[in-house]
C-alpha atoms as a PDB file:
ATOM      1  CA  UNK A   1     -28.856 176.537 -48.955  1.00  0.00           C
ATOM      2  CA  UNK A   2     -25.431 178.124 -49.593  1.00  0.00           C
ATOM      3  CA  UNK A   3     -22.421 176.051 -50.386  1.00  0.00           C
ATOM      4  CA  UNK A   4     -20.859 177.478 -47.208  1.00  0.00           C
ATOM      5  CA  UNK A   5     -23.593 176.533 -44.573  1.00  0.00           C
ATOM      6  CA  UNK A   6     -23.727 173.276 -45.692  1.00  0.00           C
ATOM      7  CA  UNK A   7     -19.973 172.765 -45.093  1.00  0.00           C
ATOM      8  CA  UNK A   8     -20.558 174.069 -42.048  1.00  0.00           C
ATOM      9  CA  UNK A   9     -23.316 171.390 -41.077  1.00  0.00           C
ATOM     10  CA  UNK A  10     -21.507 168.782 -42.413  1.00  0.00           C
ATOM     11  CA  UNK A  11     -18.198 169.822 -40.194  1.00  0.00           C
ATOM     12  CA  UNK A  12     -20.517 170.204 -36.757  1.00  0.00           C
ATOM     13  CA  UNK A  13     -22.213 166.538 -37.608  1.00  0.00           C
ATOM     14  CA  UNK A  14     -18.926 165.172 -37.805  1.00  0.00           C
ATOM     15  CA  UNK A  15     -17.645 166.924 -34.395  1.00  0.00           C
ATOM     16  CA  UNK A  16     -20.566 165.795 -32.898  1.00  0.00           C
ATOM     17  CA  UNK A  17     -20.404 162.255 -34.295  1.00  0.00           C
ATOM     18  CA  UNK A  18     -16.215 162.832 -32.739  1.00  0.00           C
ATOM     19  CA  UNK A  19     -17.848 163.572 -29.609  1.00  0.00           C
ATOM     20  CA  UNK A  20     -20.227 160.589 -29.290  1.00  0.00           C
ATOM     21  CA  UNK A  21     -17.482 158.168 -30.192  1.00  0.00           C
ATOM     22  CA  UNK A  22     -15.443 159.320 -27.709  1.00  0.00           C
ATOM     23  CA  UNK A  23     -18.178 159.161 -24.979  1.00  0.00           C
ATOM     24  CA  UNK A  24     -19.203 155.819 -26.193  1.00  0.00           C
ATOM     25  CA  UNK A  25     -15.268 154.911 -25.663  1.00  0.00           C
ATOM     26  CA  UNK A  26     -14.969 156.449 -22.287  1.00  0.00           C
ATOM     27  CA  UNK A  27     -18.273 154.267 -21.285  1.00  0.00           C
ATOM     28  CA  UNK A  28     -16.882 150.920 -22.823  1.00  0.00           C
ATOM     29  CA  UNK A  29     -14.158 151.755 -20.431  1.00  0.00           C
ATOM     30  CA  UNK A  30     -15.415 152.504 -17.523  1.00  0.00           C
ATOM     31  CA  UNK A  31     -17.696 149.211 -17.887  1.00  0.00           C
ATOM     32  CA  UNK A  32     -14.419 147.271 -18.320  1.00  0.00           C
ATOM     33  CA  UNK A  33     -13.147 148.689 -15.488  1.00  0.00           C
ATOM     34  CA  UNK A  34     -16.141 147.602 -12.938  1.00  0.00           C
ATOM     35  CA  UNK A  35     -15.603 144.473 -14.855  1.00  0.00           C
ATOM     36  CA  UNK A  36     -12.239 143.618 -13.922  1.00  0.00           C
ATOM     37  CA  UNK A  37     -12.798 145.169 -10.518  1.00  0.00           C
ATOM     38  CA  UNK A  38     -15.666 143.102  -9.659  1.00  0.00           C
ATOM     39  CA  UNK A  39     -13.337 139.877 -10.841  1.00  0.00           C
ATOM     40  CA  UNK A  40     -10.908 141.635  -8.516  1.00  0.00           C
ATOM     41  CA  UNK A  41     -12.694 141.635  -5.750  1.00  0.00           C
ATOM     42  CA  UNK A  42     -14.785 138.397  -6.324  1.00  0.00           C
ATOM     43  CA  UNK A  43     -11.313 136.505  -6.507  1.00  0.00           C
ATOM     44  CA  UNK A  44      -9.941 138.330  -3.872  1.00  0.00           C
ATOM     45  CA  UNK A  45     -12.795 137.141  -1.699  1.00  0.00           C
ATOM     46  CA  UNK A  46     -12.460 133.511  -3.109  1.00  0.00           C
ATOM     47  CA  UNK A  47      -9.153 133.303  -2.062  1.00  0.00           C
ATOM     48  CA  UNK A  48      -9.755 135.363   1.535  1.00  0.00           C
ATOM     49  CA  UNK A  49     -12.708 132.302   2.189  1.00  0.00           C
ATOM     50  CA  UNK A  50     -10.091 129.826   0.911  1.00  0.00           C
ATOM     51  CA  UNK A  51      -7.154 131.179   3.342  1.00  0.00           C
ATOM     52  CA  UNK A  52     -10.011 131.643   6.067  1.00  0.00           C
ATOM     53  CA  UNK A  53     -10.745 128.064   5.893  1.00  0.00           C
ATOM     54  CA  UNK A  54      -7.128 127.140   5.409  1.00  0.00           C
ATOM     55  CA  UNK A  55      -5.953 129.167   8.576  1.00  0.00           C
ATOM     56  CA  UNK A  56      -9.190 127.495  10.702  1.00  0.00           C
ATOM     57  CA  UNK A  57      -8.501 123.844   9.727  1.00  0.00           C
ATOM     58  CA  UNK A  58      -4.747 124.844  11.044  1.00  0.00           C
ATOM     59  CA  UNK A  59      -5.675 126.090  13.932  1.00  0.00           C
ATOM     60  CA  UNK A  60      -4.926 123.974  17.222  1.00  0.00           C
ATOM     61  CA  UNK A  61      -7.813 122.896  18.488  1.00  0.00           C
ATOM     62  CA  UNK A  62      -9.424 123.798  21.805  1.00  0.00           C
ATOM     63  CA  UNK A  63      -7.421 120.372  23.810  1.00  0.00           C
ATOM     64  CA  UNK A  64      -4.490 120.877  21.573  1.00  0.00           C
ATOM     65  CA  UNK A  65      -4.055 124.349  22.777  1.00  0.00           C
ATOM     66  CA  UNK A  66      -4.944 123.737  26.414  1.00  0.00           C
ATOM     67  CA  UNK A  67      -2.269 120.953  26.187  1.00  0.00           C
ATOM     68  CA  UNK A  68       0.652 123.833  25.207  1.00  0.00           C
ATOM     69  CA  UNK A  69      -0.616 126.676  27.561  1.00  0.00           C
ATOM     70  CA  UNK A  70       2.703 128.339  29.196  1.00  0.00           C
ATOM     71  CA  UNK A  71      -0.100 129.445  32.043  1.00  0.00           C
ATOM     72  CA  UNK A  72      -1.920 126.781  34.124  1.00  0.00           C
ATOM     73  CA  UNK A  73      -4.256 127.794  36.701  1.00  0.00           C
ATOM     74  CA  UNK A  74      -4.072 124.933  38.771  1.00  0.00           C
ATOM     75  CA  UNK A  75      -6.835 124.010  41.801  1.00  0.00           C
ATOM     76  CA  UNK A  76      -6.155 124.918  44.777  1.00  0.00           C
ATOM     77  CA  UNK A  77      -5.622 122.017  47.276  1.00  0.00           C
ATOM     78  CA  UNK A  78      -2.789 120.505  44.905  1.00  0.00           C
ATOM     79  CA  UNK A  79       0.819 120.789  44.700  1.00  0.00           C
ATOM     80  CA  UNK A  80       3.908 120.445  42.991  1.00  0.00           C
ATOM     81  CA  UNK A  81       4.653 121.549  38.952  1.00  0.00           C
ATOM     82  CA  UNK A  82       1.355 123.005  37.787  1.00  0.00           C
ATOM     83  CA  UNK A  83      -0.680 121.715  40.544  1.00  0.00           C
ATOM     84  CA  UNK A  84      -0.611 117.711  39.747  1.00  0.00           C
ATOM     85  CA  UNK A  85       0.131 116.267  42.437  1.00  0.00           C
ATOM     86  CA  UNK A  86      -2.752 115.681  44.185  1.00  0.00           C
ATOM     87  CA  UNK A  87      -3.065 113.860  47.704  1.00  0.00           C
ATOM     88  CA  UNK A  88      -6.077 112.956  49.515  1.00  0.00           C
ATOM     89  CA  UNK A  89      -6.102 112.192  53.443  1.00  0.00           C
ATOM     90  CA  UNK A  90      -4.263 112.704  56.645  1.00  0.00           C
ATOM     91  CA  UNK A  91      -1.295 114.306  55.855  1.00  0.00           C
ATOM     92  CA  UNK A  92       0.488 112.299  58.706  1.00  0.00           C
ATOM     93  CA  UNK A  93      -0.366 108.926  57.166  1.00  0.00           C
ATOM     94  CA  UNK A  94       3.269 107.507  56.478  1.00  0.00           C
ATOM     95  CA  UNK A  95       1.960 105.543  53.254  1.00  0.00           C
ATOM     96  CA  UNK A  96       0.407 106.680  49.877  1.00  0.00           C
ATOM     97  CA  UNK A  97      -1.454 104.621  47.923  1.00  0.00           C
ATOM     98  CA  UNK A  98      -1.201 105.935  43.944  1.00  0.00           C
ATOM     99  CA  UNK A  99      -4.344 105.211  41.919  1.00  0.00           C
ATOM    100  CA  UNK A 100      -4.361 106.097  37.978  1.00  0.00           C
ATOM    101  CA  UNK A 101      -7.770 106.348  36.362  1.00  0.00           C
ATOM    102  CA  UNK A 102      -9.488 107.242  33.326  1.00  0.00           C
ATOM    103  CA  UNK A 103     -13.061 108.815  33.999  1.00  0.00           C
ATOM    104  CA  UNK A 104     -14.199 107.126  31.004  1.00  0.00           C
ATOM    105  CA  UNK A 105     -12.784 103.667  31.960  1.00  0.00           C
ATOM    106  CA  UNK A 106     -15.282 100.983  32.718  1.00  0.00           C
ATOM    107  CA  UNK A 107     -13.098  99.199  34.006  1.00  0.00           C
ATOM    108  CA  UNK A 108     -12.598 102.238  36.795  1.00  0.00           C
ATOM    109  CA  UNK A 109     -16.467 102.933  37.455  1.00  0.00           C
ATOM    110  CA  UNK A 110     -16.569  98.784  38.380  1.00  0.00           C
ATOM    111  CA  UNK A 111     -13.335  99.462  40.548  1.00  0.00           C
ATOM    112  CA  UNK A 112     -14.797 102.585  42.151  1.00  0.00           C
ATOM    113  CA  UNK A 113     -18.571 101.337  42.363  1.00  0.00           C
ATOM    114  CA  UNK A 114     -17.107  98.058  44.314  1.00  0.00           C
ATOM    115  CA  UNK A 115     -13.671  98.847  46.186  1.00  0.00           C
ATOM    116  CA  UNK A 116     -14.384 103.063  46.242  1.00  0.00           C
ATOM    117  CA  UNK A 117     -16.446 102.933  49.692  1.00  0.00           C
ATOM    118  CA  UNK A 118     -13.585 100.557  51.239  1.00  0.00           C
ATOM    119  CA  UNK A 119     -10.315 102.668  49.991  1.00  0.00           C
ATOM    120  CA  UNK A 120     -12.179 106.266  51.432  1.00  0.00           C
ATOM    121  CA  UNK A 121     -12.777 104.244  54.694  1.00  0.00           C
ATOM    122  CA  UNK A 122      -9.266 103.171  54.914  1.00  0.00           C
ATOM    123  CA  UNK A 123      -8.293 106.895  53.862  1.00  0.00           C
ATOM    124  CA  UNK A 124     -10.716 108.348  56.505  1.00  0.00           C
ATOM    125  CA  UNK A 125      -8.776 106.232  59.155  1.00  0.00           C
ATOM    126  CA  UNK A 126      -5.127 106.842  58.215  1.00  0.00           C
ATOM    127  CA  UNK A 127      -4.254 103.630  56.958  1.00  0.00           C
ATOM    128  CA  UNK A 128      -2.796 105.880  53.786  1.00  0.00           C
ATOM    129  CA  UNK A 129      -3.057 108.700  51.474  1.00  0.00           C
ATOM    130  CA  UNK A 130      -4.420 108.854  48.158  1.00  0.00           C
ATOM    131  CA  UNK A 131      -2.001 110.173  44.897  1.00  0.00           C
ATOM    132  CA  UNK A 132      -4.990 110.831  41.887  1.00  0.00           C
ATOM    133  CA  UNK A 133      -3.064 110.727  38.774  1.00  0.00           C
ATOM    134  CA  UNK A 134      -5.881 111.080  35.743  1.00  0.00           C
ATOM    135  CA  UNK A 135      -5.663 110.286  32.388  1.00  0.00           C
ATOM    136  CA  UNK A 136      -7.517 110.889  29.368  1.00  0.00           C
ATOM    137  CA  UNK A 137      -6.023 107.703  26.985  1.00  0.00           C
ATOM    138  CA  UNK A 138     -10.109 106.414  25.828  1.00  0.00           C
ATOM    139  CA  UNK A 139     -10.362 110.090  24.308  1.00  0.00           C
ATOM    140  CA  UNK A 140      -7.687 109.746  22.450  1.00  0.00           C
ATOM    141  CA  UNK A 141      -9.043 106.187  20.539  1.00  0.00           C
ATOM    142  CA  UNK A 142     -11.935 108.100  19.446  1.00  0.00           C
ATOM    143  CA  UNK A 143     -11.336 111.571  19.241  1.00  0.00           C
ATOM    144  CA  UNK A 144     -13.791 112.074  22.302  1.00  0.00           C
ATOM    145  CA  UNK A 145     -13.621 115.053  25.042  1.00  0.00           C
ATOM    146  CA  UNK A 146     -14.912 113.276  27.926  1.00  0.00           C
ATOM    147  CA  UNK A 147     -12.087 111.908  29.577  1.00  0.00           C
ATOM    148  CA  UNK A 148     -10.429 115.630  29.603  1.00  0.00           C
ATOM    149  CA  UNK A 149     -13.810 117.837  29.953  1.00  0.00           C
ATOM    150  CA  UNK A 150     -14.305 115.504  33.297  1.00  0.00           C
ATOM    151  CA  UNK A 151     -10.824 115.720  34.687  1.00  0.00           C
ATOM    152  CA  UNK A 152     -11.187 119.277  34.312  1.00  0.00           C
ATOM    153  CA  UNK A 153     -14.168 119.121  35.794  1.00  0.00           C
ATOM    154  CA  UNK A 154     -12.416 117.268  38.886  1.00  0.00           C
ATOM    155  CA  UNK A 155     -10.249 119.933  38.956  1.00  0.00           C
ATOM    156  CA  UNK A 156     -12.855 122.299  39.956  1.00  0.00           C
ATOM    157  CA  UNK A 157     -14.521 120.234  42.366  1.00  0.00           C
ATOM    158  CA  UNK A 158     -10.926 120.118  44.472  1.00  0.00           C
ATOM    159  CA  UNK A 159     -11.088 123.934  44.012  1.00  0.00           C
ATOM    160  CA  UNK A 160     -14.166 123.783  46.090  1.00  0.00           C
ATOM    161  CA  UNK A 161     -12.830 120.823  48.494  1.00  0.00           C
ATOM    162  CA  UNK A 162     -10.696 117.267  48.878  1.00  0.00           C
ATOM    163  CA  UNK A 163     -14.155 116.084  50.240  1.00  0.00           C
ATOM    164  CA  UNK A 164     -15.858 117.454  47.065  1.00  0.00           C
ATOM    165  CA  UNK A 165     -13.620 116.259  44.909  1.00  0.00           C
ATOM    166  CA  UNK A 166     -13.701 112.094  46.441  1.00  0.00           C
ATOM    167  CA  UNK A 167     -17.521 112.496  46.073  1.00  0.00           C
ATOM    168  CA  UNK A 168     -17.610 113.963  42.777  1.00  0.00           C
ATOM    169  CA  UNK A 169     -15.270 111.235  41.745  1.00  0.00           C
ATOM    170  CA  UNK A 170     -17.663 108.760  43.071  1.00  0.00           C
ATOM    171  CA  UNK A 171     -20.428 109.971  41.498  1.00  0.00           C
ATOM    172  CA  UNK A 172     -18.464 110.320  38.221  1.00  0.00           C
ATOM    173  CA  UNK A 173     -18.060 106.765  38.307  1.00  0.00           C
ATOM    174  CA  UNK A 174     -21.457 104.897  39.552  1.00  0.00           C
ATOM    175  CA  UNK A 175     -23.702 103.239  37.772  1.00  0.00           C
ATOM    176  CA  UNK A 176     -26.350 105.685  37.391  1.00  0.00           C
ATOM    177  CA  UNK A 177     -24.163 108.196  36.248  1.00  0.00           C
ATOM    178  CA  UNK A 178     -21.523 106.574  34.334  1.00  0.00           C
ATOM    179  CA  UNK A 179     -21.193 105.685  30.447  1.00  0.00           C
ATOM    180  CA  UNK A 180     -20.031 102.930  28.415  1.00  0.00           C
ATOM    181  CA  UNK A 181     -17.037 103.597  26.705  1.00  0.00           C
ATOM    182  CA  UNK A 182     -18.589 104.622  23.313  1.00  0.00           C
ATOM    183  CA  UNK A 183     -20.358 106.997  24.729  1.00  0.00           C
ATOM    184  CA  UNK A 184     -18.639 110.131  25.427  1.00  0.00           C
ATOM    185  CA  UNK A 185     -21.860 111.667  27.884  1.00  0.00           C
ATOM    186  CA  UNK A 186     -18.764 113.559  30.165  1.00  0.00           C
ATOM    187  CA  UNK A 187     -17.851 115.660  26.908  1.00  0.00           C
ATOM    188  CA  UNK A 188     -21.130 118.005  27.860  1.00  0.00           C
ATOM    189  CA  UNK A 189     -21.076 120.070  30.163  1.00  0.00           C
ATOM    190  CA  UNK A 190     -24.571 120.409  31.272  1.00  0.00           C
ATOM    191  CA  UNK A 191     -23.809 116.162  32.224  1.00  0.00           C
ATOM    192  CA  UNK A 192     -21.094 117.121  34.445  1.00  0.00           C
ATOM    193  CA  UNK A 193     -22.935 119.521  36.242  1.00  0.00           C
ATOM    194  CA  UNK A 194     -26.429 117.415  36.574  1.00  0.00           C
ATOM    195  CA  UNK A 195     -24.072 114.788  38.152  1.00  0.00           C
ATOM    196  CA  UNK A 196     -22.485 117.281  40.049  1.00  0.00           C
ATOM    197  CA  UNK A 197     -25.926 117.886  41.455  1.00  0.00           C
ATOM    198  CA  UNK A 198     -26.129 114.881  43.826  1.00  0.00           C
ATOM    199  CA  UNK A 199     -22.698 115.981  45.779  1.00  0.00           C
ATOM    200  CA  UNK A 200     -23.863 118.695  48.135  1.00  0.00           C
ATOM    201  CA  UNK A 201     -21.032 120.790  48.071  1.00  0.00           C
ATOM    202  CA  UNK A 202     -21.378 121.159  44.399  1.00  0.00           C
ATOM    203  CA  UNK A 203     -24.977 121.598  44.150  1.00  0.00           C
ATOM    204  CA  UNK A 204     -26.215 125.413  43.449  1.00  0.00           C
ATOM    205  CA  UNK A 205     -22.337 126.391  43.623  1.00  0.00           C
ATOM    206  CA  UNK A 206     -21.703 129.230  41.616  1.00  0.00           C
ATOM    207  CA  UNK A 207     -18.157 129.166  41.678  1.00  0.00           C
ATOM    208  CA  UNK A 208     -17.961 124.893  40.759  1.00  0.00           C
ATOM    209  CA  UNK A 209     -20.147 125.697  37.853  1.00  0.00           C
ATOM    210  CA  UNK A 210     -18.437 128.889  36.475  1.00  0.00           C
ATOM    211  CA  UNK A 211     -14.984 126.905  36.115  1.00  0.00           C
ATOM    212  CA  UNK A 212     -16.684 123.760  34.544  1.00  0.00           C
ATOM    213  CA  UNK A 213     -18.462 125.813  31.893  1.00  0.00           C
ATOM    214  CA  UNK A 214     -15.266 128.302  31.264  1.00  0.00           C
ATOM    215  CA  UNK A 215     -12.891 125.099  31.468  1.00  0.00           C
ATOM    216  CA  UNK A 216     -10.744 127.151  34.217  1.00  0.00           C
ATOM    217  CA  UNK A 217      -8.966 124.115  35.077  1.00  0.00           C
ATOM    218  CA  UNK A 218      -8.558 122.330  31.524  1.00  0.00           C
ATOM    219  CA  UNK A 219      -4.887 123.053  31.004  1.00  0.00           C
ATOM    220  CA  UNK A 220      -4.400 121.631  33.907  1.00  0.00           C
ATOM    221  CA  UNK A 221      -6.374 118.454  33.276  1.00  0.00           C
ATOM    222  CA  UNK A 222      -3.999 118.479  30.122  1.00  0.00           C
ATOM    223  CA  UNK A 223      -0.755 118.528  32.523  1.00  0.00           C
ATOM    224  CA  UNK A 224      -2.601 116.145  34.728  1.00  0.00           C
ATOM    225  CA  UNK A 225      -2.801 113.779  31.757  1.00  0.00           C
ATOM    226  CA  UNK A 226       0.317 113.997  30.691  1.00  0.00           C
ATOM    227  CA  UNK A 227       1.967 113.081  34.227  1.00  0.00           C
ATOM    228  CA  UNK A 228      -0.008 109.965  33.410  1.00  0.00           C
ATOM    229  CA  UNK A 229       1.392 109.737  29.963  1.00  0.00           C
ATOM    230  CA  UNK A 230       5.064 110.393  31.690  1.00  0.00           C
ATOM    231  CA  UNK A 231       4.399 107.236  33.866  1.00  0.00           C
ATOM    232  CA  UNK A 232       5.328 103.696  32.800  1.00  0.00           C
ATOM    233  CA  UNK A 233       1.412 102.961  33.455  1.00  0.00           C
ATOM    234  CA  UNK A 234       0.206 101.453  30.766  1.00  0.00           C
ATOM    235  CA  UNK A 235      -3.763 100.525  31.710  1.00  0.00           C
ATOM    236  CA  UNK A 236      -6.403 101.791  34.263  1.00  0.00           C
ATOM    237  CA  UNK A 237      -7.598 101.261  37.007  1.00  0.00           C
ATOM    238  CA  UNK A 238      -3.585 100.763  38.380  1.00  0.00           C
ATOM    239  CA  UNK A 239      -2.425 100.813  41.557  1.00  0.00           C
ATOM    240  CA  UNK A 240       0.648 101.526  43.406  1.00  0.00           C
ATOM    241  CA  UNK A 241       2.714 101.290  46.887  1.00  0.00           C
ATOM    242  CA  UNK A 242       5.824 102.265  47.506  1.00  0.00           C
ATOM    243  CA  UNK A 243       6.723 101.753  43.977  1.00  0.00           C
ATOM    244  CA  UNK A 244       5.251  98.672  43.914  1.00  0.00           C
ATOM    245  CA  UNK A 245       1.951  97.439  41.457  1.00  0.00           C
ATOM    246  CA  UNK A 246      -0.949  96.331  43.811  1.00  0.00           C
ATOM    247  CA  UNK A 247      -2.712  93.702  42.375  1.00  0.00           C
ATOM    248  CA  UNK A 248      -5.388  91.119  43.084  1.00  0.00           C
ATOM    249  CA  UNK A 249      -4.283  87.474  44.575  1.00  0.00           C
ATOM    250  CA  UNK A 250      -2.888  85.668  41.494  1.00  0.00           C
ATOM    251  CA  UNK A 251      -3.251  88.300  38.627  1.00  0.00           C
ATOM    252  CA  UNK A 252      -1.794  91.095  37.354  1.00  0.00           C
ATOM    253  CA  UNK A 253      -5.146  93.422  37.270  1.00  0.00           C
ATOM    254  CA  UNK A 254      -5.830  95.315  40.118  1.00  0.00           C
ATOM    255  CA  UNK A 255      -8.014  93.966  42.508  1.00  0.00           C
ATOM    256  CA  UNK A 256     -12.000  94.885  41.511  1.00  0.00           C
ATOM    257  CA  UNK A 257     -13.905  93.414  44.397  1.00  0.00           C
ATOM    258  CA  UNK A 258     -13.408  94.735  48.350  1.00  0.00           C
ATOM    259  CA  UNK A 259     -12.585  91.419  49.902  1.00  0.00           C
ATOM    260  CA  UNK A 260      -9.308  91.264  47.044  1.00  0.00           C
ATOM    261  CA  UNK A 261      -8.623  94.795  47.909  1.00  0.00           C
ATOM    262  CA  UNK A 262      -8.466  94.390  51.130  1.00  0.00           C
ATOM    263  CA  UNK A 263      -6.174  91.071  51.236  1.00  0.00           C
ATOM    264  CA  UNK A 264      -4.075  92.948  48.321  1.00  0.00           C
ATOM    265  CA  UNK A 265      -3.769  96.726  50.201  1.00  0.00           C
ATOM    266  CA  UNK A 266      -3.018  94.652  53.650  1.00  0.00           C
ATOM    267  CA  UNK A 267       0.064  92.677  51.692  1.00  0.00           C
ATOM    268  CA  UNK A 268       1.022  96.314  50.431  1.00  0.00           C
ATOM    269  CA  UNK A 269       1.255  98.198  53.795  1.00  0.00           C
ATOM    270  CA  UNK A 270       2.842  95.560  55.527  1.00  0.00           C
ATOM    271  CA  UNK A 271       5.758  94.930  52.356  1.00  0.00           C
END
């Protein structure tokens, strides 16, 4: 082998030995750049999931955000700002009696189950009007729904009728149908509408069970609510006449059998 071919040799094994450094170099990196990349993107997505949660646990909830709504669709057979005033009976009895209630008061259901059937006797004949003002305090001492998801639900029974609406209320609140406090049944939907069930007018209706189960009417239950928080009422079931607290013979509750209603509302209506 001549001097000059092995120079030669030796020159091309040490180009090709450049070469595979070089390639080994542009590998190393490459992998350091995937490396890094995936950390990239790995952290990136840590800290998306983090802001995700962040931005969720921020967000208003459903109540919260019905509460601030700018647009209220209100029933229709109310009146006044955002559709809370709401008056059952003869529009040309002179006197209204106002009655603020909490659906999930048990105080309420024994009010309705006993006195109810005398007050929409006494509303059928003109004695007086009823004002409903409802509130939804009890949801508020246990982070429930059910005082709100039934007001709402209210709300669409007066959308169908004032008539649907008294008996909805009545069903709402009697003893088959109504919880204890701690229980917060009217928070389901598919509750409301199996009570809803035994009021004919509500039964099979399309319409009644479209705005229960799409809460069409909870902002307003929300600006319903907060007339009642607006009021200087401070418990349920209260009454009112012309201004004035109606209350049972010697107490300051309102009256929770017929006979006291009936001695209390005839003192109101002739005061």
């Amino acid at each position: 082998m001549s001097a000059r071919n092995s120079n030669a040799n030796k020159a091309a094994a040490r180009e090709r030995l450049r070469e595979e450094r070089e390639r080994q170099a542009r590998r190393d990196r490459t992998r350091r750049q995937l490396v890094v990349a995936g950390s990239t993107v790995a952290i990136l997505a840590v800290a998306g999931g983090v802001g995700f949660g962040v931005v969720q646990a921020n967000k208003p909830s459903h109540w919260e955000a019905a509460k601030d709504a700018k647009a209220v669709t209100a029933p229709k057979n109310t009146s006044g700002a955002n559709g809370t005033t709401v008056v059952i009976g003869k529009p040309e009895a002179k006197k209204t009696l106002e009655l603020y209630e909490d659906s999930r008061c048990p105080i309420c259901a024994t009010f309705e189950q006993q006195v109810g059937a005398t007050i929409q006797k006494d509303v059928d004949a003109g004695k007086y009007k009823v004002k409903y003002v409802g509130a939804t305090f009890i949801d508020n001492s246990d982070n429930g729904e059910g005082s709100k998801n039934a007001l709402s639900a209210l709300g669409a029974a007066l959308d169908v009728s004032p008539e649907a609406f008294s008996a909805y209320k009545t069903a709402l609140y009697s003893a088959a149908n109504h919880p204890s406090e701690s229980d917060d049944k009217f928070a389901d939907d598919a509750a409301l509408l199996k009570i809803a069930d035994s009021v004919n007018e509500l039964k099979d209706n399309a319409a009644f069970k479209k705005n229960v189960e799409s809460g069409t009417f909870d902002a307003w239950a929300m600006k319903m609510s907060a007339t009642f928080d607006n009021s200087s009422v401070e418990g349920t079931p209260t009454l009112r006449m012309d201004g004035r607290t109606v209350t049972a013979e010697g107490s300051k509750n309102a009256p929770l059998t017929a006979p006291e209603y009936t001695a209390a509302i005839a003192k109101a209506l002739t005061g």
